[in-house]
PDB file of N, CA and C in Angstrom:
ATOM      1  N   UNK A   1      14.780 -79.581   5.236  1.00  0.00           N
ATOM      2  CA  UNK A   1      14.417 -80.929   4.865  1.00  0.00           C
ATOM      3  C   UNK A   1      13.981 -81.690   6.109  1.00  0.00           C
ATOM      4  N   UNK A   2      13.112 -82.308   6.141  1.00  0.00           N
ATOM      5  CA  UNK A   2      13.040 -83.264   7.012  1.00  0.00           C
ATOM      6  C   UNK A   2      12.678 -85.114   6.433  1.00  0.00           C
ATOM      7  N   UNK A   3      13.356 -85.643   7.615  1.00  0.00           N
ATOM      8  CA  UNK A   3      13.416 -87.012   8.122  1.00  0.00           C
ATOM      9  C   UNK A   3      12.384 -87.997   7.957  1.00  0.00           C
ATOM     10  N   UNK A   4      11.586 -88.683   7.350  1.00  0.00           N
ATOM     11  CA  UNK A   4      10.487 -89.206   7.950  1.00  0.00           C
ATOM     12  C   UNK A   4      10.850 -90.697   8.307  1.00  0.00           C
ATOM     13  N   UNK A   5      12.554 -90.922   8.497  1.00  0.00           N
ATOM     14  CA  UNK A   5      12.528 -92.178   8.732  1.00  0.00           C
ATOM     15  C   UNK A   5      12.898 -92.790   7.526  1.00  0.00           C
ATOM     16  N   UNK A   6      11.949 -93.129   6.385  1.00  0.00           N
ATOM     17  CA  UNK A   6      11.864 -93.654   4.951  1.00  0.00           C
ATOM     18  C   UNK A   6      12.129 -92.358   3.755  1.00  0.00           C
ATOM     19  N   UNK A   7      11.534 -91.443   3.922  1.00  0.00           N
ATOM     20  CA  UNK A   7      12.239 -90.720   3.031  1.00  0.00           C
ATOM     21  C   UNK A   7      12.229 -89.443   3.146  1.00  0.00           C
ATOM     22  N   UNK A   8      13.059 -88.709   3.058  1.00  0.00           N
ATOM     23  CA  UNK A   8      13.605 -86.859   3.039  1.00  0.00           C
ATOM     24  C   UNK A   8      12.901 -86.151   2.209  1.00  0.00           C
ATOM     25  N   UNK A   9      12.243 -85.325   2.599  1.00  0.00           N
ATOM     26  CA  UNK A   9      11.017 -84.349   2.098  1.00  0.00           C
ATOM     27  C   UNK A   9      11.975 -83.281   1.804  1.00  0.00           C
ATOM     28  N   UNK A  10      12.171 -82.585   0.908  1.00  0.00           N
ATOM     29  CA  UNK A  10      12.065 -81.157   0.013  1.00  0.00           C
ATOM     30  C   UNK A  10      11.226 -80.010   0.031  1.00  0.00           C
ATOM     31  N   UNK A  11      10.246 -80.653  -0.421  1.00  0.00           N
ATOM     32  CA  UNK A  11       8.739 -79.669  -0.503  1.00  0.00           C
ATOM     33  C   UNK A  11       7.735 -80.435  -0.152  1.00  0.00           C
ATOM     34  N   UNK A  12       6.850 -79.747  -0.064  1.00  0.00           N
ATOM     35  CA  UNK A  12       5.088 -80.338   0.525  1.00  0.00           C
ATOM     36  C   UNK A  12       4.154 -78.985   0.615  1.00  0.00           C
ATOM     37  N   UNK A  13       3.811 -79.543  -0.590  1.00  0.00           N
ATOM     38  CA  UNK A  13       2.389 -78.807  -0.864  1.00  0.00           C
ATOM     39  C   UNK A  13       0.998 -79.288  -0.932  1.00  0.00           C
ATOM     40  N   UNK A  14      -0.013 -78.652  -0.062  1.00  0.00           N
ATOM     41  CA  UNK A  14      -1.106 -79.061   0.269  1.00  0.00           C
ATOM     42  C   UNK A  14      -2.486 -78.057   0.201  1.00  0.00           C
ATOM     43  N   UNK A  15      -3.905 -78.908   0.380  1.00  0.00           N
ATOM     44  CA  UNK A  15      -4.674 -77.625   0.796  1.00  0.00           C
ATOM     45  C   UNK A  15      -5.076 -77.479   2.363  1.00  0.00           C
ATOM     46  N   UNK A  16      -5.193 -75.743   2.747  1.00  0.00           N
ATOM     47  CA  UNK A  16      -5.222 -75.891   3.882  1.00  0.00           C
ATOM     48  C   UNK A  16      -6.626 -74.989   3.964  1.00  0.00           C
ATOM     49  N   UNK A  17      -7.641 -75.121   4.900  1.00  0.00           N
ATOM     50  CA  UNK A  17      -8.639 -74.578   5.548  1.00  0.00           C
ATOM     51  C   UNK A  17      -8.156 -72.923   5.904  1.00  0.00           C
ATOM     52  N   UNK A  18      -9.434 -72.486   6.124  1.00  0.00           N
ATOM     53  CA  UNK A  18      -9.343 -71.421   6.098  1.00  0.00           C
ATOM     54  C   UNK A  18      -8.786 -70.551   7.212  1.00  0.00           C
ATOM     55  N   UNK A  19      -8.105 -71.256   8.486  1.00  0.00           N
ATOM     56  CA  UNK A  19      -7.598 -71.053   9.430  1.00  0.00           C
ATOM     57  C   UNK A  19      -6.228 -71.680   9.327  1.00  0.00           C
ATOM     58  N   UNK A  20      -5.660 -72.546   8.649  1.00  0.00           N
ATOM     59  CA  UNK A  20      -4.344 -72.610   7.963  1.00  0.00           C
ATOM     60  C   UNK A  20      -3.935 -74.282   8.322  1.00  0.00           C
ATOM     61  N   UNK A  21      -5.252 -75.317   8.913  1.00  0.00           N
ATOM     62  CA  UNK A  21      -4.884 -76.644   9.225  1.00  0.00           C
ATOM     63  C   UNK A  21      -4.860 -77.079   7.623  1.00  0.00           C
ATOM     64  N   UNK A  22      -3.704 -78.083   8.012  1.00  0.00           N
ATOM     65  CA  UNK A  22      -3.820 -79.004   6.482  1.00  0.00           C
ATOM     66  C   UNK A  22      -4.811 -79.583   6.180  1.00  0.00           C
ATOM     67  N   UNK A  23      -5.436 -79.663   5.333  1.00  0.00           N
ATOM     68  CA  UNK A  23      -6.675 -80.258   4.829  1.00  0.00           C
ATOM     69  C   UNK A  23      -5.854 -81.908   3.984  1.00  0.00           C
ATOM     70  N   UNK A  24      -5.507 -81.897   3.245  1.00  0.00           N
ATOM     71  CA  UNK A  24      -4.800 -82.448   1.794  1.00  0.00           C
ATOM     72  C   UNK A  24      -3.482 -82.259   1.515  1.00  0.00           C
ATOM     73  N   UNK A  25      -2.759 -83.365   1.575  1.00  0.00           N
ATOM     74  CA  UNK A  25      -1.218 -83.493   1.128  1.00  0.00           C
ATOM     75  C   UNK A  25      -1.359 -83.322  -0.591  1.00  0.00           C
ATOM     76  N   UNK A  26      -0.907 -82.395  -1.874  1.00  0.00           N
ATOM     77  CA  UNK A  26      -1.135 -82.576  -3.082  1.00  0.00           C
ATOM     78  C   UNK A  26       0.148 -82.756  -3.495  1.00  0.00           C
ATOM     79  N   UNK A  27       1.095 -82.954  -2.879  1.00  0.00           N
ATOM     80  CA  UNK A  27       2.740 -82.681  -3.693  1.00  0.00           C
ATOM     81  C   UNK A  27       3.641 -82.893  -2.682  1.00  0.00           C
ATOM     82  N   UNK A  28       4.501 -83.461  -2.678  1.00  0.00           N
ATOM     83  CA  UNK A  28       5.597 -83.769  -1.925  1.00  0.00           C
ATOM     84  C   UNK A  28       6.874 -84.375  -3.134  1.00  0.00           C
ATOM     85  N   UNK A  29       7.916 -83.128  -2.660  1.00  0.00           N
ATOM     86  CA  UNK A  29       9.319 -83.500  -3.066  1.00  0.00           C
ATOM     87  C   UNK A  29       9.716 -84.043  -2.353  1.00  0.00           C
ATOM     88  N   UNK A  30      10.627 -85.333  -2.719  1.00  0.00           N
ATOM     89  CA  UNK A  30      11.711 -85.727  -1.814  1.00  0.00           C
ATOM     90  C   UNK A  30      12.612 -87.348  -2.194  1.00  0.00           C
ATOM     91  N   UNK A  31      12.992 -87.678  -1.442  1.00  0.00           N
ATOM     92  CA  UNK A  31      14.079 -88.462  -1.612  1.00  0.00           C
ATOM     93  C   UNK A  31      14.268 -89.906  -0.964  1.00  0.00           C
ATOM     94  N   UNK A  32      13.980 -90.785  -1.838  1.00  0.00           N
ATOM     95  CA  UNK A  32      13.731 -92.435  -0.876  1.00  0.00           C
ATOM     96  C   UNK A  32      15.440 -92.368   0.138  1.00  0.00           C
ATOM     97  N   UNK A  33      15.035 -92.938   0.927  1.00  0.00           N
ATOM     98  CA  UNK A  33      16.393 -93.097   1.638  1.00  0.00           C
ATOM     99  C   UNK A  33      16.926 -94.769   1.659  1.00  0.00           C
ATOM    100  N   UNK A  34      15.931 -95.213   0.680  1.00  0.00           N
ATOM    101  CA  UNK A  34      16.245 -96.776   0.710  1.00  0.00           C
ATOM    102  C   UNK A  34      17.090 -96.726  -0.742  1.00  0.00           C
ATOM    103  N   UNK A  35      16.502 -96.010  -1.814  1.00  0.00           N
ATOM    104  CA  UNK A  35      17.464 -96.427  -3.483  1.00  0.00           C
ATOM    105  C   UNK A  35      17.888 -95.007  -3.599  1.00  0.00           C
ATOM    106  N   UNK A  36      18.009 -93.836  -2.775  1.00  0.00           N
ATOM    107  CA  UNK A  36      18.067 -92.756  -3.517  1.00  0.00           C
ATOM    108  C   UNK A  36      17.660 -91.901  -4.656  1.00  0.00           C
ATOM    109  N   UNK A  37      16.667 -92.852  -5.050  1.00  0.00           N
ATOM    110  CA  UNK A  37      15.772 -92.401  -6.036  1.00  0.00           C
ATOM    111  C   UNK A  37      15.239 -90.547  -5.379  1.00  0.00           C
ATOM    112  N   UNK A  38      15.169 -90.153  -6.283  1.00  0.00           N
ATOM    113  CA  UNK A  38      14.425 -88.495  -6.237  1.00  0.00           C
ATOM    114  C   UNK A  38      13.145 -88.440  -6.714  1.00  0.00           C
ATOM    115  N   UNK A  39      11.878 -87.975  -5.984  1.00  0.00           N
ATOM    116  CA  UNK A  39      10.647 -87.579  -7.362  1.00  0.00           C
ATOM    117  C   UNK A  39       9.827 -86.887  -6.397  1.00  0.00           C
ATOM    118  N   UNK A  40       8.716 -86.603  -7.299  1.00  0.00           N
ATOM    119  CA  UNK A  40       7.755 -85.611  -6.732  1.00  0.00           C
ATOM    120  C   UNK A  40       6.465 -86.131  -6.584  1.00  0.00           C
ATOM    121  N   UNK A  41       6.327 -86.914  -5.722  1.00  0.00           N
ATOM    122  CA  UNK A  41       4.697 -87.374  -5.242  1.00  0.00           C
ATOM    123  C   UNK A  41       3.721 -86.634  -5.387  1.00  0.00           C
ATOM    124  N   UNK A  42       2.583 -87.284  -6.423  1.00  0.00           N
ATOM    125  CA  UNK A  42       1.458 -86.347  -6.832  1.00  0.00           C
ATOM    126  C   UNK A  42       0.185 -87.508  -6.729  1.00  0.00           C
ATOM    127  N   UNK A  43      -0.755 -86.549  -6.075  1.00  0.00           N
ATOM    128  CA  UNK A  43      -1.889 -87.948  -5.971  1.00  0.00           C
ATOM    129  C   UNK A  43      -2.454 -89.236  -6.870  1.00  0.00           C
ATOM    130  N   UNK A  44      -1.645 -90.438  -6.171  1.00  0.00           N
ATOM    131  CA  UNK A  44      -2.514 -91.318  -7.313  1.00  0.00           C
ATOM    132  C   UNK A  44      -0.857 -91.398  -8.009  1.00  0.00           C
ATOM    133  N   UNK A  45      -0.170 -90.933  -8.160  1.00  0.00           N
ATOM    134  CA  UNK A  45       1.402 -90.940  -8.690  1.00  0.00           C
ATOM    135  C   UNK A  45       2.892 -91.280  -7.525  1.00  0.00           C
ATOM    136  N   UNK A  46       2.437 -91.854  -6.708  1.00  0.00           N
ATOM    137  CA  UNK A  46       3.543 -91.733  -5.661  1.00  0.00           C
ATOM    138  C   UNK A  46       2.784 -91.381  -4.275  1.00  0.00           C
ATOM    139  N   UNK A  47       1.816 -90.749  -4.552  1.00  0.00           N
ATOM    140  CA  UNK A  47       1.013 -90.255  -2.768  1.00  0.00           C
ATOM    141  C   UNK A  47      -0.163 -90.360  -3.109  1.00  0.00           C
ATOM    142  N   UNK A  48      -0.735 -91.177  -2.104  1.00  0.00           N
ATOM    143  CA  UNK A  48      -1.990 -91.590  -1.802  1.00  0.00           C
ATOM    144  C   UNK A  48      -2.715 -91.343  -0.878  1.00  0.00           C
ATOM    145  N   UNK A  49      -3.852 -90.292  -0.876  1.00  0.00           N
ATOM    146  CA  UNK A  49      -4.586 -89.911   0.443  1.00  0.00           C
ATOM    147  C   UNK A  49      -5.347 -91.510   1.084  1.00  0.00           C
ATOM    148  N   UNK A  50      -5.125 -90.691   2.716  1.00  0.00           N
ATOM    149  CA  UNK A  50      -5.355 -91.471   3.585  1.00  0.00           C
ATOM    150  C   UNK A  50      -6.356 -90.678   4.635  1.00  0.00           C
ATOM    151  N   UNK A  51      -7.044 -91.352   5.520  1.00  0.00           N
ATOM    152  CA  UNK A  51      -8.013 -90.258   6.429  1.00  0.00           C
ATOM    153  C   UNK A  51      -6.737 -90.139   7.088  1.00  0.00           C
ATOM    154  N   UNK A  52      -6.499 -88.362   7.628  1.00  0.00           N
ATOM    155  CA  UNK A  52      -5.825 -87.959   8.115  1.00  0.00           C
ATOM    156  C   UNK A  52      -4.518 -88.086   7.760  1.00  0.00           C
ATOM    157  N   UNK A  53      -4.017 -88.325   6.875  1.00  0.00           N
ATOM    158  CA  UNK A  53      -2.561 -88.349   6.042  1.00  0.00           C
ATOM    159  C   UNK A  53      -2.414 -88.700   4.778  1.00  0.00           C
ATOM    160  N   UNK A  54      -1.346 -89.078   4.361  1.00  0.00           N
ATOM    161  CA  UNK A  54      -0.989 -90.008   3.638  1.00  0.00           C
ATOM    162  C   UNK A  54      -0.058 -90.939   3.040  1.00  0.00           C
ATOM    163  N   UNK A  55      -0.238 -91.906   2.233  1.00  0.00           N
ATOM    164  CA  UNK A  55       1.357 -92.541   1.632  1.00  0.00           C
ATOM    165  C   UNK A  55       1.530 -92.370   0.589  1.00  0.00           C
ATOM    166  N   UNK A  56       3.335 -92.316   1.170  1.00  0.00           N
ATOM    167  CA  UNK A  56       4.447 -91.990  -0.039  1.00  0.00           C
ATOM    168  C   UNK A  56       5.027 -92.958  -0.107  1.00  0.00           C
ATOM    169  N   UNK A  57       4.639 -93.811  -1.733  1.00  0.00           N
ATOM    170  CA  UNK A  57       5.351 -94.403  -2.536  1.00  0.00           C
ATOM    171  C   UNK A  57       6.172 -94.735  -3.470  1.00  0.00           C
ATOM    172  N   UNK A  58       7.584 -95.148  -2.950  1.00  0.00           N
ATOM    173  CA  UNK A  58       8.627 -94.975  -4.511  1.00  0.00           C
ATOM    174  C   UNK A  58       8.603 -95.453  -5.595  1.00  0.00           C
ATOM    175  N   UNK A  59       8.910 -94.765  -6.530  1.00  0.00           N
ATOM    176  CA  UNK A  59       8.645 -95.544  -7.987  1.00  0.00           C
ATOM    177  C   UNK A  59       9.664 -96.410  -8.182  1.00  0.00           C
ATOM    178  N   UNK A  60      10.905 -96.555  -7.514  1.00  0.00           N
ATOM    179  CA  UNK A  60      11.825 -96.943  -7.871  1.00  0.00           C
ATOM    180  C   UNK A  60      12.016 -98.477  -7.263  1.00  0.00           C
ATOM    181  N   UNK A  61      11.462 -98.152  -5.774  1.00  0.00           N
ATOM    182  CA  UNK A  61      12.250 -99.803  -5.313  1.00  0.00           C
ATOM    183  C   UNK A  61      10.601 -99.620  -4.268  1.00  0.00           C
ATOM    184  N   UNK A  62      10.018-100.745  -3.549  1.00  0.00           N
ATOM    185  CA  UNK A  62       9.308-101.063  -2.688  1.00  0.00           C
ATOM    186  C   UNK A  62       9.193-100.464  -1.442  1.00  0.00           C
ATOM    187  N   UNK A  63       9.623 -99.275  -1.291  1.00  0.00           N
ATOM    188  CA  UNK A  63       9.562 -98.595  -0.065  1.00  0.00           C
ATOM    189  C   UNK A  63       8.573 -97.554  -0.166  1.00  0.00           C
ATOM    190  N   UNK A  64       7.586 -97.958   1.214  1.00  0.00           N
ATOM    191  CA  UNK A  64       6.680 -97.189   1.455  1.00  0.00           C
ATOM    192  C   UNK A  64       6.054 -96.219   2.985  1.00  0.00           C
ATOM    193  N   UNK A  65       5.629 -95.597   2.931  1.00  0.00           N
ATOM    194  CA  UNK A  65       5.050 -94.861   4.527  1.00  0.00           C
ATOM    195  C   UNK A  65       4.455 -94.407   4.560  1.00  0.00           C
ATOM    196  N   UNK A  66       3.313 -94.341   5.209  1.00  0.00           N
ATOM    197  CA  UNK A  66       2.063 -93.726   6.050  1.00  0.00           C
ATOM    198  C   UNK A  66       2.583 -92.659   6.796  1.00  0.00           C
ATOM    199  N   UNK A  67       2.222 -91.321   6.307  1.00  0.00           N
ATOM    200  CA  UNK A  67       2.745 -90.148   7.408  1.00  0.00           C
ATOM    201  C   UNK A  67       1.484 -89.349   7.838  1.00  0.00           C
ATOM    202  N   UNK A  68       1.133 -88.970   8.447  1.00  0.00           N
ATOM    203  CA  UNK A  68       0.207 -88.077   9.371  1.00  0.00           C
ATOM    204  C   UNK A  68       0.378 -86.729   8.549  1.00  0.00           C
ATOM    205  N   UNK A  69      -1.204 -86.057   8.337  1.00  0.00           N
ATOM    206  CA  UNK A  69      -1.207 -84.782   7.973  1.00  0.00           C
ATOM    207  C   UNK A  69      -0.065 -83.825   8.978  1.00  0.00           C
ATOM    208  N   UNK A  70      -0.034 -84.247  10.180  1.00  0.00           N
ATOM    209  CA  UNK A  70       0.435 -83.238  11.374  1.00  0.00           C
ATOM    210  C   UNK A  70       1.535 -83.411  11.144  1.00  0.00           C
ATOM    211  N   UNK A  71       2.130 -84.322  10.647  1.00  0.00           N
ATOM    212  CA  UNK A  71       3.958 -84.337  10.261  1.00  0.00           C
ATOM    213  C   UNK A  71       4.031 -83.927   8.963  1.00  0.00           C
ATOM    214  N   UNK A  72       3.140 -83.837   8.332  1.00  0.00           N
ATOM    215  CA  UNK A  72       3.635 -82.756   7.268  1.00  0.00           C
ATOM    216  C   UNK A  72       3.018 -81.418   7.432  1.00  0.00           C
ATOM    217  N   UNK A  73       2.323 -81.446   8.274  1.00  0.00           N
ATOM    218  CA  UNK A  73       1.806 -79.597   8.823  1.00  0.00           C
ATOM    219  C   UNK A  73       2.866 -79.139   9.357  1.00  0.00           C
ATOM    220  N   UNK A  74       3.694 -80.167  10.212  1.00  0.00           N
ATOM    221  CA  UNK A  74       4.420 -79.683  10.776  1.00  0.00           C
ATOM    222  C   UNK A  74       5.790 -79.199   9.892  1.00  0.00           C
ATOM    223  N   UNK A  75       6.216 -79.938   8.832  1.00  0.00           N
ATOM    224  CA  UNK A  75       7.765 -79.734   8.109  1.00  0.00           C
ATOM    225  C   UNK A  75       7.011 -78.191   7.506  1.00  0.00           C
ATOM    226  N   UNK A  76       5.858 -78.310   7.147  1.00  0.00           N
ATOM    227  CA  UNK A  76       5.401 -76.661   6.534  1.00  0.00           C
ATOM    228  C   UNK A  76       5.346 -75.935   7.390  1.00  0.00           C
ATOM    229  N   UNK A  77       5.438 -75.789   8.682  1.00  0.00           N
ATOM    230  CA  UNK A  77       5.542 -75.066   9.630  1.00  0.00           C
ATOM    231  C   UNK A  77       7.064 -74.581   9.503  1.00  0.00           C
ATOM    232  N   UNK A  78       7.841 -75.297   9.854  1.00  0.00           N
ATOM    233  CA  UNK A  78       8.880 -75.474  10.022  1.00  0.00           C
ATOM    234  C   UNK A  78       9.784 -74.773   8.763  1.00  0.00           C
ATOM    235  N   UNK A  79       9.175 -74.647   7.348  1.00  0.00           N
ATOM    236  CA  UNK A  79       9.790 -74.070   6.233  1.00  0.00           C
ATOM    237  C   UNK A  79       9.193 -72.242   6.275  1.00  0.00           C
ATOM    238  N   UNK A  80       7.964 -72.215   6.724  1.00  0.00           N
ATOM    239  CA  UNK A  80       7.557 -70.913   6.770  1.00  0.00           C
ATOM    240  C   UNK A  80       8.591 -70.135   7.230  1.00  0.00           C
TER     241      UNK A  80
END
């Protein structure tokens, strides 16, 4: 799991280029750390592309964050 500060990632699924950089955040599990709310960010549902990242928004209470493709390249690194 990792940290982003605002909320605890689970999973993160994305598309990646043909050399294995993240292209596209499409899915992220995880966990607000503000209401404890749980869900699964899906574009346009909770995650919103951004150039070079994106935000994860809770359904539950007003907490939001801008994360960098490279911090979530990186937690997929990190699960491989």
């Amino acid at each position: 799991m990792a940290d982003t500060g605002l909320f605890l990632l689970s999973d993160v699924l994305g598309q990646e280029d043909d050399s294995g950089r993240l292209l596209q955040v499409t899915q992220v599990v995880c966990r607000c750390l503000q209401c404890s709310s749980r869900f699964t960010g899906r574009p346009d549902e909770g995650l919103f592309d951004l150039p070079g990242g994106a935000i994860l928004s809770c359904p539950k209470c007003p907490n939001r964050q801008a994360i960098s493709l490279a911090r979530f390249a990186d937690f997929l690194q990190k699960r491989a």
